[in-house]
C-alpha atoms as a PDB file:
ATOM      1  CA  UNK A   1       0.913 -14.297 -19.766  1.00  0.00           C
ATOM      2  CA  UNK A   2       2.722 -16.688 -17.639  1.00  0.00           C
ATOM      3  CA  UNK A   3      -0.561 -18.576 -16.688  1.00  0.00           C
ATOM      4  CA  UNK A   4      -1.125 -18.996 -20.222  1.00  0.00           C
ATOM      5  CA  UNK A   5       2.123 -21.334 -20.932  1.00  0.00           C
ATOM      6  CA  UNK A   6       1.833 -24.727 -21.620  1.00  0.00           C
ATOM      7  CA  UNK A   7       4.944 -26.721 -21.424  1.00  0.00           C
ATOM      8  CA  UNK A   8       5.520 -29.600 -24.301  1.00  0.00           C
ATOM      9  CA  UNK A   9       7.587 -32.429 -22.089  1.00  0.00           C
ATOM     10  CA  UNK A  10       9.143 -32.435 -18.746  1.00  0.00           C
ATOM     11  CA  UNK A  11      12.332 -30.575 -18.905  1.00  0.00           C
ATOM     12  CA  UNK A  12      14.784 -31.570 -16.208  1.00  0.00           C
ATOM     13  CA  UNK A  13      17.463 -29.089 -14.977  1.00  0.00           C
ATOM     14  CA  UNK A  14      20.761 -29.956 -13.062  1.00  0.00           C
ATOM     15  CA  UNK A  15      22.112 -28.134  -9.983  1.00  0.00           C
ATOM     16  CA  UNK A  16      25.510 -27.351 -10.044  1.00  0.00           C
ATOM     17  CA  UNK A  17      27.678 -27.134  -6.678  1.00  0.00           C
ATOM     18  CA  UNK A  18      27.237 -23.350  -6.780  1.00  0.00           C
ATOM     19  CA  UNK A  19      23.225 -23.999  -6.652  1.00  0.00           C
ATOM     20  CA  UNK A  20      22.505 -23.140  -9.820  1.00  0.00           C
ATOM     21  CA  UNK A  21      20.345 -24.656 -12.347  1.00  0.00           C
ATOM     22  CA  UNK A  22      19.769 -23.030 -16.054  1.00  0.00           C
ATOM     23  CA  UNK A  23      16.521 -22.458 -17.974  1.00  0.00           C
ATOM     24  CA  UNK A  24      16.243 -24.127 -20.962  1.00  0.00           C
ATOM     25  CA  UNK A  25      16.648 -21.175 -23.581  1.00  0.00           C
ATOM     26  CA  UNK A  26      13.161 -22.063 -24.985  1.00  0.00           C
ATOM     27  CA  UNK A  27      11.351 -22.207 -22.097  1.00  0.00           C
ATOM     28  CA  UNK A  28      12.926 -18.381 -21.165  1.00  0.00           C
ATOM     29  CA  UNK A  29      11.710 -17.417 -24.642  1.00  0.00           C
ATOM     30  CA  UNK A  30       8.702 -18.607 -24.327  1.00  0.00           C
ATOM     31  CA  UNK A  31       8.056 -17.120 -20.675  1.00  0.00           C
ATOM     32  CA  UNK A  32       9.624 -13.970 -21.588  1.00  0.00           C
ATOM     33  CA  UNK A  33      12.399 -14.139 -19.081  1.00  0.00           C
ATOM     34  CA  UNK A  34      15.169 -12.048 -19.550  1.00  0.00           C
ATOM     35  CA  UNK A  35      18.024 -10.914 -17.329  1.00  0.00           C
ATOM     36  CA  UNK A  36      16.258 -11.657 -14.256  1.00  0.00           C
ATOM     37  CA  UNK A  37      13.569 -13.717 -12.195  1.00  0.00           C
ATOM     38  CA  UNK A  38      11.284 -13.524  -9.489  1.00  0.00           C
ATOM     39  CA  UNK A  39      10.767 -16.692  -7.776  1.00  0.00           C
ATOM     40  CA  UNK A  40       7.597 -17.786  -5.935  1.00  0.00           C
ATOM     41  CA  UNK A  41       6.972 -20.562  -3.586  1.00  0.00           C
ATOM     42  CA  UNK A  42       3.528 -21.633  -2.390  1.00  0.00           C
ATOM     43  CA  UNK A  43       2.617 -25.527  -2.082  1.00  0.00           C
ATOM     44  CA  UNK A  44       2.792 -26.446  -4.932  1.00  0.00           C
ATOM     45  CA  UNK A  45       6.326 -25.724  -5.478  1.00  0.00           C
ATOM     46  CA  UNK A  46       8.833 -23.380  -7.103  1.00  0.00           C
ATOM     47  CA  UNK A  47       7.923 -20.990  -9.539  1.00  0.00           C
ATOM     48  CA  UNK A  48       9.603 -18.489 -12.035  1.00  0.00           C
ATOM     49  CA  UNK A  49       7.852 -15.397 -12.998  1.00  0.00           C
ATOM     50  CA  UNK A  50       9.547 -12.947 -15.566  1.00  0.00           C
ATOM     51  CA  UNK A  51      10.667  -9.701 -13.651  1.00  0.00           C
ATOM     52  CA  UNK A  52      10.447  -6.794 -16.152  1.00  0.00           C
ATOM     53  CA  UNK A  53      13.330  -3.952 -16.135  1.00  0.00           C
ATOM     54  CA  UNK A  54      11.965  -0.207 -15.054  1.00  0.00           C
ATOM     55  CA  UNK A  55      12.654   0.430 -18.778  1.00  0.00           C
ATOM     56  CA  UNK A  56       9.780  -1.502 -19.717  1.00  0.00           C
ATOM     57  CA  UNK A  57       7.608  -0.002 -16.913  1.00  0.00           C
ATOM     58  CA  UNK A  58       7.442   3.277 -19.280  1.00  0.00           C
ATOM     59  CA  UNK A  59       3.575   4.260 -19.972  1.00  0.00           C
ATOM     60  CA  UNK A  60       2.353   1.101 -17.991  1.00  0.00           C
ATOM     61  CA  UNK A  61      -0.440   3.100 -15.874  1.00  0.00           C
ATOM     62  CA  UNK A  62      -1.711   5.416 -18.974  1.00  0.00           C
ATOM     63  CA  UNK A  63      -4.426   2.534 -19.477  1.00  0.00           C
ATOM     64  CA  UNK A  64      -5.747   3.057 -15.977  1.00  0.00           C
ATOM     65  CA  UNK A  65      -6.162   6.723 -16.636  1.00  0.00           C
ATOM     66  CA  UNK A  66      -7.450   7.613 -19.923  1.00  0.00           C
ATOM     67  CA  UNK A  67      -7.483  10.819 -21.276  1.00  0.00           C
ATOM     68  CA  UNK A  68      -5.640  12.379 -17.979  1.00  0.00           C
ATOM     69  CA  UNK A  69      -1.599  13.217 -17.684  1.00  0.00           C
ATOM     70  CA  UNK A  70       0.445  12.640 -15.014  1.00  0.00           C
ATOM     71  CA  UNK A  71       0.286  15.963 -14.056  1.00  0.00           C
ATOM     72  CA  UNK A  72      -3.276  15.620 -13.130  1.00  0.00           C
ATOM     73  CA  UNK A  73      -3.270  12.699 -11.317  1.00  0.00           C
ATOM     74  CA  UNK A  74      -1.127  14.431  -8.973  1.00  0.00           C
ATOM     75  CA  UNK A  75      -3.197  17.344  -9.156  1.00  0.00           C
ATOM     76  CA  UNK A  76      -5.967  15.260  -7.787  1.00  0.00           C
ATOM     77  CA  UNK A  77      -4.428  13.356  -5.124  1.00  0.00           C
ATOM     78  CA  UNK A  78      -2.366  16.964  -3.939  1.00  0.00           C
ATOM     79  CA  UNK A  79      -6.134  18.343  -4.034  1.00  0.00           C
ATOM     80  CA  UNK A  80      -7.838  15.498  -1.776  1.00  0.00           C
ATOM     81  CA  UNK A  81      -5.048  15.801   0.395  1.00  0.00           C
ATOM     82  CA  UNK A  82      -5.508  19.216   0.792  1.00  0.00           C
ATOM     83  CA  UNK A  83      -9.139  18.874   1.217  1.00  0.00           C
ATOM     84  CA  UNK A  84      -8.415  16.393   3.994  1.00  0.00           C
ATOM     85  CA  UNK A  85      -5.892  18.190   5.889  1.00  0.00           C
ATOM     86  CA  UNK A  86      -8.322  20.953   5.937  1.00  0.00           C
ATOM     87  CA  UNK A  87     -11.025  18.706   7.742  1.00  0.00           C
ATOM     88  CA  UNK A  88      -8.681  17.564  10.173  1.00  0.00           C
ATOM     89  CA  UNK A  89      -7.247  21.531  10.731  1.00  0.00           C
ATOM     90  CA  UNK A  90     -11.076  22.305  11.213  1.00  0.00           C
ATOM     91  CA  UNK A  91     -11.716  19.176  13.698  1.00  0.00           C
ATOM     92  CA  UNK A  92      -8.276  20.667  15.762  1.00  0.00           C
ATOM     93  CA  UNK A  93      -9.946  23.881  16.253  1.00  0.00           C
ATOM     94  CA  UNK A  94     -12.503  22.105  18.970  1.00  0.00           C
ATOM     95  CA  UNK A  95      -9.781  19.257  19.672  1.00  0.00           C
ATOM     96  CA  UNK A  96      -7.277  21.405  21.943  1.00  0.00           C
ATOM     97  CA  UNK A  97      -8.453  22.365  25.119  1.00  0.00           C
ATOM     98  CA  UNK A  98      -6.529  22.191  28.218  1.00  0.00           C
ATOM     99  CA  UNK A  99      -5.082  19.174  30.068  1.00  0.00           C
ATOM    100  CA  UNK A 100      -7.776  19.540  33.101  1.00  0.00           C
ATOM    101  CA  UNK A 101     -10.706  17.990  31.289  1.00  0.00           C
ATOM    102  CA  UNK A 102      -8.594  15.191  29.991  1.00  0.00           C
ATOM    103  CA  UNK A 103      -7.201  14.016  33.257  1.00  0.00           C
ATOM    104  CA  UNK A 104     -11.051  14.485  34.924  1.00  0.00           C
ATOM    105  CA  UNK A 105     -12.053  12.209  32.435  1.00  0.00           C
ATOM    106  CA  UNK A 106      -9.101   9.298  33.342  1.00  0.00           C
ATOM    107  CA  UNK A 107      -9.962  10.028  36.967  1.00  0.00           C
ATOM    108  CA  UNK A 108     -13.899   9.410  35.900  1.00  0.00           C
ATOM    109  CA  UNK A 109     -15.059  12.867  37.483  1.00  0.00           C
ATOM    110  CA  UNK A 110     -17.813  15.307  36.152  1.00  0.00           C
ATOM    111  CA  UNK A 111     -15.153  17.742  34.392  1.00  0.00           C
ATOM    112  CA  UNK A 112     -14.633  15.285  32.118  1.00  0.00           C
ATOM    113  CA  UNK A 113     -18.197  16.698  30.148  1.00  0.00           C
ATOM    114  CA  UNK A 114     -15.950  18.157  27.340  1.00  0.00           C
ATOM    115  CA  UNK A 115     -13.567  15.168  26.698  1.00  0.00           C
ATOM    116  CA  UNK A 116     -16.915  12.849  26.377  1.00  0.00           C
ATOM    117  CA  UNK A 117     -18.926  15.065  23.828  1.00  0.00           C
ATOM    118  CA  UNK A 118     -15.913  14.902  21.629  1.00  0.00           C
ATOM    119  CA  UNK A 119     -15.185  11.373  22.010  1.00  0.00           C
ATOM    120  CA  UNK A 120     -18.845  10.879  21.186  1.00  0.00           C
ATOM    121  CA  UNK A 121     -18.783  13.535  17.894  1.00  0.00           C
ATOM    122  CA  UNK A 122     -15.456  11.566  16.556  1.00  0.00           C
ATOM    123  CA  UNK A 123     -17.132   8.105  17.297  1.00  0.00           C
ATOM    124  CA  UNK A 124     -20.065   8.841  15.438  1.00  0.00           C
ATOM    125  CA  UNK A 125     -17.972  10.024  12.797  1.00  0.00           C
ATOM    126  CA  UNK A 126     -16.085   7.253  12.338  1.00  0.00           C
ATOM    127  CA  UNK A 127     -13.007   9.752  13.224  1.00  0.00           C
ATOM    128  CA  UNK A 128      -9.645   8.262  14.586  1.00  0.00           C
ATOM    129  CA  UNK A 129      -9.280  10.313  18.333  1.00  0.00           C
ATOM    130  CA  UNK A 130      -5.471  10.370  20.028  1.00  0.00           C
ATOM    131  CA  UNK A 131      -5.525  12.138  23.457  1.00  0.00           C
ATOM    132  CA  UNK A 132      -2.037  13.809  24.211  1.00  0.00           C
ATOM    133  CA  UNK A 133      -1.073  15.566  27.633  1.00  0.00           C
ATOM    134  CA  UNK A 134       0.873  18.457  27.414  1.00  0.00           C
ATOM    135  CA  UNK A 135       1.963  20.799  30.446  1.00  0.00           C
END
């Protein structure tokens, strides 16, 4: 909307000593500002962009999911993060082991065999790996 606007003439505001400058009433019309304003700088300059109320935010995904409720969209993202947190309970089962291995592998010695295959598994996996040290 606001790329589309084409302005007639140059309109030239006024600061007052307070900073302020007013938008012509037409050119808030036209560019659908109301009670407020977002302003943008990039190199070009300053610009105004309308900011809309949460009000008008009412129903303003339903286009991105047709045919679905809110409810459901939930639904789905609870669901996947179930699903996930069940992958990662599943990689913790093989993931605690005790602290020996794990400080054989800082120190570079051979009992560090356990700490490399699962480095190795979670690399080729693509899996983020933390290493705590509890005693």
């Amino acid at each position: 909307m606001w790329e589309n606007v084409e302005i007639d003439e140059n309109i030239v505001v006024s600061e007052t000593k307070k900073g302020q400058a007013t938008i012509p009433k037409k050119l808030r019309q036209k560019c659908s500002i109301k009670d407020k304003a977002i302003i943008v700088e990039d190199q070009k300059g300053i610009f105004l962009k309308p900011l809309s109320s949460p009000v008008e935010a009412f129903g303003s995904l339903k286009h991105l999911y047709p045919g679905i409720t809110a409810r459901e969209v939930i639904g789905e993202g609870r669901k996947e993060d179930c699903e996930r947190e069940k992958r990662l309970m599943k990689m913790l089962e093989y993931l605690t082991f005790d602290s020996e291995p794990i400080v054989a592998f800082f120190f570079g010695e051979p009992g560090a065999r356990l700490v490399i295959n699962l480095l190795e598994k979670t690399q080729a996996k693509d899996i983020e790996t933390y290493i705590n040290i509890f005693n």
